[in-house]
PDB file of N, CA and C in Angstrom:
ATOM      1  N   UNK A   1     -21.300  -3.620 -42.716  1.00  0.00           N
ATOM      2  CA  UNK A   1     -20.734  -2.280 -42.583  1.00  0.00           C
ATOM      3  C   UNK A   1     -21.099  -1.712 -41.215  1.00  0.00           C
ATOM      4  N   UNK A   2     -20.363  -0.607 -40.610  1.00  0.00           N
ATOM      5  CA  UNK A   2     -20.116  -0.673 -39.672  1.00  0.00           C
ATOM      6  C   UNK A   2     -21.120   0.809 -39.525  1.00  0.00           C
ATOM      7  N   UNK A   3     -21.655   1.386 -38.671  1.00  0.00           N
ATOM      8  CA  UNK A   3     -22.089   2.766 -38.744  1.00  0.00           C
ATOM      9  C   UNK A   3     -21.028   3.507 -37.461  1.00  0.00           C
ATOM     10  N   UNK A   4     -21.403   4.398 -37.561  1.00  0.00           N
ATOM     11  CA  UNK A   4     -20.597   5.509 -36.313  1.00  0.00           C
ATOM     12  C   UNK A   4     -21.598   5.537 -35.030  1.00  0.00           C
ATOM     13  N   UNK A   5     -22.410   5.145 -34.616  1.00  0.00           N
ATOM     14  CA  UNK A   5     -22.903   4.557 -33.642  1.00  0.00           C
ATOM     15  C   UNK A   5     -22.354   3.709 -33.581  1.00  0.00           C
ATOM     16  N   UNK A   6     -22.546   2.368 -33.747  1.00  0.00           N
ATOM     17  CA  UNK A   6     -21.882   0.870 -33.448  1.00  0.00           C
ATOM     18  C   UNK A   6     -20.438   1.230 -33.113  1.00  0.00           C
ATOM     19  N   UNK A   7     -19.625   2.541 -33.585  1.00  0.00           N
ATOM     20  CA  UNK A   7     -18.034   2.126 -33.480  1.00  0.00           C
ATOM     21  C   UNK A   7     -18.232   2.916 -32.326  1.00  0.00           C
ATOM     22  N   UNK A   8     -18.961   3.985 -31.822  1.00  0.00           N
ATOM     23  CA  UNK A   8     -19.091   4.763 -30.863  1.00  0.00           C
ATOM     24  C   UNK A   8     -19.286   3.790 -29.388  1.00  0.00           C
ATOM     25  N   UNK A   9     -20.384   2.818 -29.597  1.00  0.00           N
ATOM     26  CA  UNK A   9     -20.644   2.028 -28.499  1.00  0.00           C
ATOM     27  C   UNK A   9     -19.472   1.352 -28.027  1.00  0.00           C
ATOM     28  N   UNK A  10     -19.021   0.611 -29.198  1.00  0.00           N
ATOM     29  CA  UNK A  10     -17.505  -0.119 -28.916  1.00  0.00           C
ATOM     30  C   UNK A  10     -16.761   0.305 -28.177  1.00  0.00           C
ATOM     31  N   UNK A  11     -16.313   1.991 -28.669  1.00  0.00           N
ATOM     32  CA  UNK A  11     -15.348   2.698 -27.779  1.00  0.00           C
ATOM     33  C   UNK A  11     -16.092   2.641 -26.498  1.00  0.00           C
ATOM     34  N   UNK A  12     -17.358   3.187 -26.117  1.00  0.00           N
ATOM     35  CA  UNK A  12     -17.575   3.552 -25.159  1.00  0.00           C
ATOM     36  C   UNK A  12     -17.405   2.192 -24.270  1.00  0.00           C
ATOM     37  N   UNK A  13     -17.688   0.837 -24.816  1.00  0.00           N
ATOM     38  CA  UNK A  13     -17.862  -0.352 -24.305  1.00  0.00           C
ATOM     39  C   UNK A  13     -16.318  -0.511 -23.761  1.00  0.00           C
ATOM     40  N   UNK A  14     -15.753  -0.592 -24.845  1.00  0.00           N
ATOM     41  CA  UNK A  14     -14.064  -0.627 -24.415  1.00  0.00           C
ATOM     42  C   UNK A  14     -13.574   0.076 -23.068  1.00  0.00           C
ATOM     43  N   UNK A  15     -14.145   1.320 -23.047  1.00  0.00           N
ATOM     44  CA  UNK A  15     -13.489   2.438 -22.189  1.00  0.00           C
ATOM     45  C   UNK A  15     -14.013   1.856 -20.914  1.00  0.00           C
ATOM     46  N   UNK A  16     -15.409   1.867 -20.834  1.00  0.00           N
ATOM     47  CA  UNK A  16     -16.124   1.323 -19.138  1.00  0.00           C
ATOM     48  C   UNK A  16     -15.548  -0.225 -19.053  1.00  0.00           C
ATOM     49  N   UNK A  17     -14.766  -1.110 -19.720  1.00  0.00           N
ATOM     50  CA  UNK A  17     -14.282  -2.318 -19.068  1.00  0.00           C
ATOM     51  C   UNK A  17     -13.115  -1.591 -18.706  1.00  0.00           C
ATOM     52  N   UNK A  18     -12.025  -0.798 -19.792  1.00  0.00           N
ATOM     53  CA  UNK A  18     -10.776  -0.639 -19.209  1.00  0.00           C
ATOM     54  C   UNK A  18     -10.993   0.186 -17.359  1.00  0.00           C
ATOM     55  N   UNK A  19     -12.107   1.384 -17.107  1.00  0.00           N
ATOM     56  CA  UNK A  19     -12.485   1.822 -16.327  1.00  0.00           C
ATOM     57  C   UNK A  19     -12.868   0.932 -15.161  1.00  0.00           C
ATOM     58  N   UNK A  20     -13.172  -0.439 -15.546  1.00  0.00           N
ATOM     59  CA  UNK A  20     -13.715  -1.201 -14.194  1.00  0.00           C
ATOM     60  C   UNK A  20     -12.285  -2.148 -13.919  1.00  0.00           C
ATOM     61  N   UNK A  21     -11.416  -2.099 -15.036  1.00  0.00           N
ATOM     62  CA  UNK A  21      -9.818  -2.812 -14.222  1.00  0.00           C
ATOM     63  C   UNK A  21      -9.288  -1.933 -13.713  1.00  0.00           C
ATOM     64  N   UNK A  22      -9.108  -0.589 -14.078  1.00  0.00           N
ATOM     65  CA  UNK A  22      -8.279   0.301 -13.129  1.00  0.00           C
ATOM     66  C   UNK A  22      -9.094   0.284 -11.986  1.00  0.00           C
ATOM     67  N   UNK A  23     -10.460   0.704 -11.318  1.00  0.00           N
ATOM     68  CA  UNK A  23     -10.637   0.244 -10.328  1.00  0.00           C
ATOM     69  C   UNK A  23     -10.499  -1.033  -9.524  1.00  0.00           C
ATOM     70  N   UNK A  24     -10.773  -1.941 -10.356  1.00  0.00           N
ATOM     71  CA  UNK A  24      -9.952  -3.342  -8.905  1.00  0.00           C
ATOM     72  C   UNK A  24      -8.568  -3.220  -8.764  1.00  0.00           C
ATOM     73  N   UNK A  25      -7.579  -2.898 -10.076  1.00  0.00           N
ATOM     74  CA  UNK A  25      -6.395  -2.789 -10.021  1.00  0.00           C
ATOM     75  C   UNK A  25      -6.109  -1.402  -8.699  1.00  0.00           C
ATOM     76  N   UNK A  26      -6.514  -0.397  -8.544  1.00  0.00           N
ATOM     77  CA  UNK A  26      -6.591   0.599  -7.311  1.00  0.00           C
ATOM     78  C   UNK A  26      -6.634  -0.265  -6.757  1.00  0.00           C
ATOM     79  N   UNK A  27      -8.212  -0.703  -6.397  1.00  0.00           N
ATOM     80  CA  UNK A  27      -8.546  -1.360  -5.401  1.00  0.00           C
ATOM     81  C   UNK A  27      -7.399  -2.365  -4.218  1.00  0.00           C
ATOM     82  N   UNK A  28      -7.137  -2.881  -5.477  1.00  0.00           N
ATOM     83  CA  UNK A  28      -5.530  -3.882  -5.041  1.00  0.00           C
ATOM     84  C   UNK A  28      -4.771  -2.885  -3.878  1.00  0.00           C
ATOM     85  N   UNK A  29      -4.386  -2.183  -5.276  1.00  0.00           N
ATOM     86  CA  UNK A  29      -3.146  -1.135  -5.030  1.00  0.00           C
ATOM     87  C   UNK A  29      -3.329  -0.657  -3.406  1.00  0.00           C
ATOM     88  N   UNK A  30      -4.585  -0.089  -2.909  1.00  0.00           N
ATOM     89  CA  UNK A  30      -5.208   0.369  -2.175  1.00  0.00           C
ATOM     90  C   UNK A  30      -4.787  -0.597  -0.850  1.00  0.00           C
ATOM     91  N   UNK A  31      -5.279  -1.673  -0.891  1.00  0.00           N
ATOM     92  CA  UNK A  31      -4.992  -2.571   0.146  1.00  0.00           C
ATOM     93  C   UNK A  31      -3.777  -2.990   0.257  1.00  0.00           C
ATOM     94  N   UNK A  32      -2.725  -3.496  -0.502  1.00  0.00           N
ATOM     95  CA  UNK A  32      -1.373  -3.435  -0.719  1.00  0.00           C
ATOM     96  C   UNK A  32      -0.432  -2.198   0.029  1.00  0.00           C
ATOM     97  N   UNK A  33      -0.970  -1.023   0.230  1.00  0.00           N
ATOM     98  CA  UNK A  33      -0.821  -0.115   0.483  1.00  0.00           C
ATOM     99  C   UNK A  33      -0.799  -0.111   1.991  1.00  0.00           C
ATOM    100  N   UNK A  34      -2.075  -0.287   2.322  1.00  0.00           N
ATOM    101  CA  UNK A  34      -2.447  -0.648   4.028  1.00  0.00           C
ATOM    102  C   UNK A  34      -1.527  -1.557   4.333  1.00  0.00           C
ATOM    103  N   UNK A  35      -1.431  -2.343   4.081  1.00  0.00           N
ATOM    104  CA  UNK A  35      -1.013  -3.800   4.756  1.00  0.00           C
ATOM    105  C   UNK A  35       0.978  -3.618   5.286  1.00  0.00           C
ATOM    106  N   UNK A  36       1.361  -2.686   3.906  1.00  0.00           N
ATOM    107  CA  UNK A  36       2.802  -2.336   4.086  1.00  0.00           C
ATOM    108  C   UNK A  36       2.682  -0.714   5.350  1.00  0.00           C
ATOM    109  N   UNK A  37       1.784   0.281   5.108  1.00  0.00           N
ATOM    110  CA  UNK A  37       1.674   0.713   6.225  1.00  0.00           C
ATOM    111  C   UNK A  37       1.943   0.251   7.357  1.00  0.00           C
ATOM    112  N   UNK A  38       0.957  -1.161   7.724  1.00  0.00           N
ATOM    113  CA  UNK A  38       0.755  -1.596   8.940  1.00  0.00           C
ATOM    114  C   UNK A  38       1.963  -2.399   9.298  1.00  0.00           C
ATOM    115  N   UNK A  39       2.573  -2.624   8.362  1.00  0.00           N
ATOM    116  CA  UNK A  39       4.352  -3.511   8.778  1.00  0.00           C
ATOM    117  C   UNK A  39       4.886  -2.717   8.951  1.00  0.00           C
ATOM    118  N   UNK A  40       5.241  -1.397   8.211  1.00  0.00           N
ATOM    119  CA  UNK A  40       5.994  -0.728   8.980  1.00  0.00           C
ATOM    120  C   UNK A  40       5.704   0.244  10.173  1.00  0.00           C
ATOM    121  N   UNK A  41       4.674   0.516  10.546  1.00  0.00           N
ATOM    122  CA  UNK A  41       4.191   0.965  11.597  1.00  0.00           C
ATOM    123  C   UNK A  41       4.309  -0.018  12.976  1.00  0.00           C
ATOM    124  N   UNK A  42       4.543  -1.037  12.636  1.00  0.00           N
ATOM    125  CA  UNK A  42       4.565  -2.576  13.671  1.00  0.00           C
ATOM    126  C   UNK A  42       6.171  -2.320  13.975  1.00  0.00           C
ATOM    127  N   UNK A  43       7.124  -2.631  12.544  1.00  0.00           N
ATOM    128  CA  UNK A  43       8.430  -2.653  12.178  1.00  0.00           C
ATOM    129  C   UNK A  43       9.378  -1.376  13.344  1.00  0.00           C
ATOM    130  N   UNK A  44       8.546   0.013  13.160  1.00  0.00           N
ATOM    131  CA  UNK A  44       9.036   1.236  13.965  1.00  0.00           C
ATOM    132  C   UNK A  44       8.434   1.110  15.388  1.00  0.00           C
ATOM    133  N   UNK A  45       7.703   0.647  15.959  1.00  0.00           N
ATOM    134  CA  UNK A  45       7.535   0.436  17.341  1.00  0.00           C
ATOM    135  C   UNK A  45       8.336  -0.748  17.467  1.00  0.00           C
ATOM    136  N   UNK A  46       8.340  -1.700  17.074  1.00  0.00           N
ATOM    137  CA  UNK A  46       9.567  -3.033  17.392  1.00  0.00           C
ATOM    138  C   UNK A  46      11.142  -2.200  17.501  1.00  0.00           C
ATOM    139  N   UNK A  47      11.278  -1.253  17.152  1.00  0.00           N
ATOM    140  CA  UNK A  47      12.588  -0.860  16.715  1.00  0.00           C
ATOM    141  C   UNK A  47      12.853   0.148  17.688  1.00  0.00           C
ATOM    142  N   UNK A  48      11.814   0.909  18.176  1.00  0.00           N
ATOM    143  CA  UNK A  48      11.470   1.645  19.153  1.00  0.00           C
ATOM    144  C   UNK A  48      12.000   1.156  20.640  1.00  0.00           C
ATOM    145  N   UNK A  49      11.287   0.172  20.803  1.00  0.00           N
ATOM    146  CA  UNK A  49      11.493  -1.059  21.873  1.00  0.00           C
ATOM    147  C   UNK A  49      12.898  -1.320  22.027  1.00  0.00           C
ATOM    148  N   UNK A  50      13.349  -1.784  20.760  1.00  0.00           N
ATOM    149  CA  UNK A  50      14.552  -2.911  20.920  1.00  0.00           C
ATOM    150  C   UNK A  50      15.386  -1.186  21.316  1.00  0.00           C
ATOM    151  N   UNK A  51      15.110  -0.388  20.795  1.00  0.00           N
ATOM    152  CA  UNK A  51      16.291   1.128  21.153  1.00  0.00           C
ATOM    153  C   UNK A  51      16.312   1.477  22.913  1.00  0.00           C
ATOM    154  N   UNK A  52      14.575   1.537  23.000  1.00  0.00           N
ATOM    155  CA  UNK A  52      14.650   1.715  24.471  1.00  0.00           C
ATOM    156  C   UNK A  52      15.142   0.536  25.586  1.00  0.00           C
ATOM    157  N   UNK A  53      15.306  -0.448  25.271  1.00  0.00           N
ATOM    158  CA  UNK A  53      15.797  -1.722  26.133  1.00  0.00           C
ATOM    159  C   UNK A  53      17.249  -1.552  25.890  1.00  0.00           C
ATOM    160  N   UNK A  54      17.991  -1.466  24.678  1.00  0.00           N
ATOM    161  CA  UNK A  54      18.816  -1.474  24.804  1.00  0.00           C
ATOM    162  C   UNK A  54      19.902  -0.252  25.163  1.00  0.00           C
ATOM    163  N   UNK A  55      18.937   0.784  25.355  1.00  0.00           N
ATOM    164  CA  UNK A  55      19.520   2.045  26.349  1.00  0.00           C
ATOM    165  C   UNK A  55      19.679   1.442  28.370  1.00  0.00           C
ATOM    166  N   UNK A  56      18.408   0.551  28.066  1.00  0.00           N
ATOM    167  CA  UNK A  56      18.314   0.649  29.320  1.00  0.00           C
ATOM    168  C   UNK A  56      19.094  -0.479  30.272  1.00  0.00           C
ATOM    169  N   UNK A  57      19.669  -1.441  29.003  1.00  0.00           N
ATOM    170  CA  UNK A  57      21.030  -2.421  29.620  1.00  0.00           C
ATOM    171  C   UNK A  57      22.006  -1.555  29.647  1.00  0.00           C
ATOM    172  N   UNK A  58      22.426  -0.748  29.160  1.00  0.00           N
ATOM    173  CA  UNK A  58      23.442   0.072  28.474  1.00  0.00           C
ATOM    174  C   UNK A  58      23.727   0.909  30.003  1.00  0.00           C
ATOM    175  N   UNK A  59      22.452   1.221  30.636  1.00  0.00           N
ATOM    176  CA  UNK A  59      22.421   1.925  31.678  1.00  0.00           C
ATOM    177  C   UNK A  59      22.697   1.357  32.975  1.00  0.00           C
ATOM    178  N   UNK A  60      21.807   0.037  32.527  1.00  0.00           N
ATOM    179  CA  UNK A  60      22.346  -0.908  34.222  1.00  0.00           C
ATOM    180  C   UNK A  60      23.970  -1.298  33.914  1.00  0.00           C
ATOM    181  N   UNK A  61      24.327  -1.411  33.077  1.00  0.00           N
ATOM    182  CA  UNK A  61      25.874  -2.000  33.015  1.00  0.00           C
ATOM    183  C   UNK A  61      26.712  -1.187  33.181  1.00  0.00           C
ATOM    184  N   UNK A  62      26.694   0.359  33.446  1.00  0.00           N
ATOM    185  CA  UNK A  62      27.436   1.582  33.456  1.00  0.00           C
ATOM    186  C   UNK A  62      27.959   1.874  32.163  1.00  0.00           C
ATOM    187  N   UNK A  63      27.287   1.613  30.875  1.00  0.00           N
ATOM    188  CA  UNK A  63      27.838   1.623  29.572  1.00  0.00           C
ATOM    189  C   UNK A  63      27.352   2.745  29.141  1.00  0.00           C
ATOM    190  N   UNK A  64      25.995   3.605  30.017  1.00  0.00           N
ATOM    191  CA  UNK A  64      24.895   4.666  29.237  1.00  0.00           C
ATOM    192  C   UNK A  64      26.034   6.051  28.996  1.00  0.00           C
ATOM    193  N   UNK A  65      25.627   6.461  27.999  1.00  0.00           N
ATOM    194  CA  UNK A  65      26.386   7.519  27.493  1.00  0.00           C
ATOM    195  C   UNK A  65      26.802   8.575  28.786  1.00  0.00           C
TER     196      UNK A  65
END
């Protein structure tokens, strides 16, 4: 038989594992996070570039607006 302590620990046991997957699962999340930051932060200066070069053929060819 079971007492209300023992079912109390359980829960509490239950709760601090589910509590230590949502932190690595963050954790993940967290770095997953950075990494797509940093592509598109790479992605918008590449795009940046390819805009300003291609103003600036645009300009030697007499094509600039």
């Amino acid at each position: 038989a079971w007492d209300s302590s023992e079912f109390t620990n359980l829960i509490s046991s239950e709760i601090e594992s589910y509590n230590q997957k949502i932190d690595i699962l963050n954790s993940k999340l967290y770095q997953k996070e950075t990494r797509y930051y940093a592509k598109f932060a790479a992605l918008e200066r590449a795009l940046s570039q390819m805009n300003s070069q291609g103003a600036w053929l645009s300009a030697q060819t007499g094509q600039g607006g």
